[in-house]
C-alpha atoms as a PDB file:
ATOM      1  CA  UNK A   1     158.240  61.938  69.520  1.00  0.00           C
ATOM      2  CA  UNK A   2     154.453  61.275  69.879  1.00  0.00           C
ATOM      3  CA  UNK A   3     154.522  58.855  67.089  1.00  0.00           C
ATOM      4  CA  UNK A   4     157.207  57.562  68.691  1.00  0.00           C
ATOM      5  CA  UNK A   5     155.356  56.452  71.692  1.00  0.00           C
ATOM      6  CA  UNK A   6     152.051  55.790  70.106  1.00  0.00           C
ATOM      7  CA  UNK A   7     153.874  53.272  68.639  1.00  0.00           C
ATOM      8  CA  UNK A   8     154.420  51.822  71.750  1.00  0.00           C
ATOM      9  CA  UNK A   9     151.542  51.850  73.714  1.00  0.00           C
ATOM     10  CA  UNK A  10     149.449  48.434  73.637  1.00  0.00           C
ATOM     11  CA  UNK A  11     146.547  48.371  71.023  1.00  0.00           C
ATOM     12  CA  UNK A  12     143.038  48.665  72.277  1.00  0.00           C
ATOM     13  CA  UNK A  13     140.553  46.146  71.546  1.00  0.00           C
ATOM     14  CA  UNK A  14     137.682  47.101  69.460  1.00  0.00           C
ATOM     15  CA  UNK A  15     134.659  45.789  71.010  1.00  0.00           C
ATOM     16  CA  UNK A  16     131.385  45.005  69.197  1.00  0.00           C
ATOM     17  CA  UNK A  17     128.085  44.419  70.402  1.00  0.00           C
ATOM     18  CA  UNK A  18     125.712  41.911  68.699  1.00  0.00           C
ATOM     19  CA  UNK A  19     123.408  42.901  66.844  1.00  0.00           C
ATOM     20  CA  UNK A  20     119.846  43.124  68.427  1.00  0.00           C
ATOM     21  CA  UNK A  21     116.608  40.698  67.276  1.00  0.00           C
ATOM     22  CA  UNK A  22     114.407  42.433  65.547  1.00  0.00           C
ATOM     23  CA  UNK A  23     110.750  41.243  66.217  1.00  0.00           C
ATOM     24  CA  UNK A  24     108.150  42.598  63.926  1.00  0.00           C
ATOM     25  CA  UNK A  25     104.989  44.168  65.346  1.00  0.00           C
ATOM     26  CA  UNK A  26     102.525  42.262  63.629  1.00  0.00           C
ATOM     27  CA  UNK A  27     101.986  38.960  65.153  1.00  0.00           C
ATOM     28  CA  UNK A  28     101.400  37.526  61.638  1.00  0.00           C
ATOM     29  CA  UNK A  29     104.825  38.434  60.534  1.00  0.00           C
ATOM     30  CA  UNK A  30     106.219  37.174  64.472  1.00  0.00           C
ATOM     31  CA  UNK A  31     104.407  33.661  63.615  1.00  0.00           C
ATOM     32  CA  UNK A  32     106.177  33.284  59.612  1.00  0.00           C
ATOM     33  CA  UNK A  33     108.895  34.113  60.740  1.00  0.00           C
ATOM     34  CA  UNK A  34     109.672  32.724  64.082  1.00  0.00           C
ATOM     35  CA  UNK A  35     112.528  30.327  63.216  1.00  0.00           C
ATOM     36  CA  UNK A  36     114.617  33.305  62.174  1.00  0.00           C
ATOM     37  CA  UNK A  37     113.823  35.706  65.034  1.00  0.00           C
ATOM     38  CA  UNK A  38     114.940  32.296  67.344  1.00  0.00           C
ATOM     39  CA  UNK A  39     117.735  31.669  65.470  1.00  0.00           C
ATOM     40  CA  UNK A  40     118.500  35.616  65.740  1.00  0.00           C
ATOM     41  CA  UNK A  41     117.967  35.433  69.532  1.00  0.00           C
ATOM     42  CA  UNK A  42     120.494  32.869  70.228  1.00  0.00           C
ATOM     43  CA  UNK A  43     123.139  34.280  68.071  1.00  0.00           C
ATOM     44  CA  UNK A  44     122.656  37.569  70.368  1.00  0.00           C
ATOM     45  CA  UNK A  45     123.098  35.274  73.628  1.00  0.00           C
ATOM     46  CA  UNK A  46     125.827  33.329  72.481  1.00  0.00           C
ATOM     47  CA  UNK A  47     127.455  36.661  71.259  1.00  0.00           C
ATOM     48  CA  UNK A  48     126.860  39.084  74.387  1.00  0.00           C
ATOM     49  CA  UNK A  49     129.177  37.162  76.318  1.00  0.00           C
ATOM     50  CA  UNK A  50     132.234  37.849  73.726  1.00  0.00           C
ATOM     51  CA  UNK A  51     130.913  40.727  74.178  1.00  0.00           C
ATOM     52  CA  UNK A  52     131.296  41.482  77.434  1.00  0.00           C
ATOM     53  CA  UNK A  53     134.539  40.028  77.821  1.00  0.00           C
ATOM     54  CA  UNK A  54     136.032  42.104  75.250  1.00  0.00           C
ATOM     55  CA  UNK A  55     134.968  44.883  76.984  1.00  0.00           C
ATOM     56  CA  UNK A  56     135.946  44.138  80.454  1.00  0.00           C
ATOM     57  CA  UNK A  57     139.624  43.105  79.033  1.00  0.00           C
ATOM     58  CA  UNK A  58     139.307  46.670  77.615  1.00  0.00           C
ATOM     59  CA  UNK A  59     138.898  47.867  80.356  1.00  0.00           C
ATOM     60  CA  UNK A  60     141.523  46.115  81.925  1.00  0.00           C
ATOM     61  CA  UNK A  61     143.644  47.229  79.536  1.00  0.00           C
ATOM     62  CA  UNK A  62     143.155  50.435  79.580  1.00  0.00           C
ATOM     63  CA  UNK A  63     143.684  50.862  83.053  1.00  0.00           C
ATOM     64  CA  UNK A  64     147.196  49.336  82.775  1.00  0.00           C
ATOM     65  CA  UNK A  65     147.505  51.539  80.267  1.00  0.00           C
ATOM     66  CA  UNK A  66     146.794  54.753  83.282  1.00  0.00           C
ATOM     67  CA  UNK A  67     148.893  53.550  85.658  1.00  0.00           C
ATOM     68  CA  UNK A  68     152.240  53.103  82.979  1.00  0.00           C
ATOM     69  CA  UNK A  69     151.291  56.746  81.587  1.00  0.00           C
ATOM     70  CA  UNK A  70     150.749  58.198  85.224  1.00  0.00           C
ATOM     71  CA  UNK A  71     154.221  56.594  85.891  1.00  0.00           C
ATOM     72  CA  UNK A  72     155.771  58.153  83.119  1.00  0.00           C
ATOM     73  CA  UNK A  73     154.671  61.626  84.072  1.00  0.00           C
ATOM     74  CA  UNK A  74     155.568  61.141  87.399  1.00  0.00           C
ATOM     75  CA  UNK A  75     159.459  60.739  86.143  1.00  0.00           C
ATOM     76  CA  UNK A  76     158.790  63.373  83.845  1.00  0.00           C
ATOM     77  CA  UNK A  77     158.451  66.173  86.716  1.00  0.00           C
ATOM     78  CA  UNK A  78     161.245  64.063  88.436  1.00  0.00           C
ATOM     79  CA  UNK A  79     163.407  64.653  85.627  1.00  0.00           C
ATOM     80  CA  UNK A  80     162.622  68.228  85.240  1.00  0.00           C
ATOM     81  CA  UNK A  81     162.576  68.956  88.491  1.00  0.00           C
ATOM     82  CA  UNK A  82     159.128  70.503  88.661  1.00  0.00           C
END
């Protein structure tokens, strides 16, 4: 029965952050390799905002989800007369 209803329930969204720039310590390293780390920092700000929108439709989501489950258990106890 479980399996059943598992089946049915809306899939959640897997949300994944982007991966942090890493900036070296040395400022030798910082200077040869400064085009990367730049490149690395815009791919992070162009991907936190999928980011964050993934996880506010999440979150969304999931509180649909809360309200049809509470729903269900209401008519559950209705049903059984608890």
């Amino acid at each position: 029965m479980s399996a059943l209803l598992a089946a049915s329930v809306a899939e959640a969204n897997t949300c994944f952050p982007p991966v942090q720039p890493y900036v070296p310590q040395e400022p030798e390293a910082v200077r040869e390799y400064s085009e990367l780390i730049m490149q690395d920092f815009e791919t992070y700000f162009s991907q936190i905002g999928v980011y964050l929108q993934c996880l506010d439709e999440e979150r969304q989501r999931a509180f649909v989800e809360a309200q049809e489950v509470s729903e269900q258990y209401r008519k559950f106890f209705a049903a059984t007369g608890r």
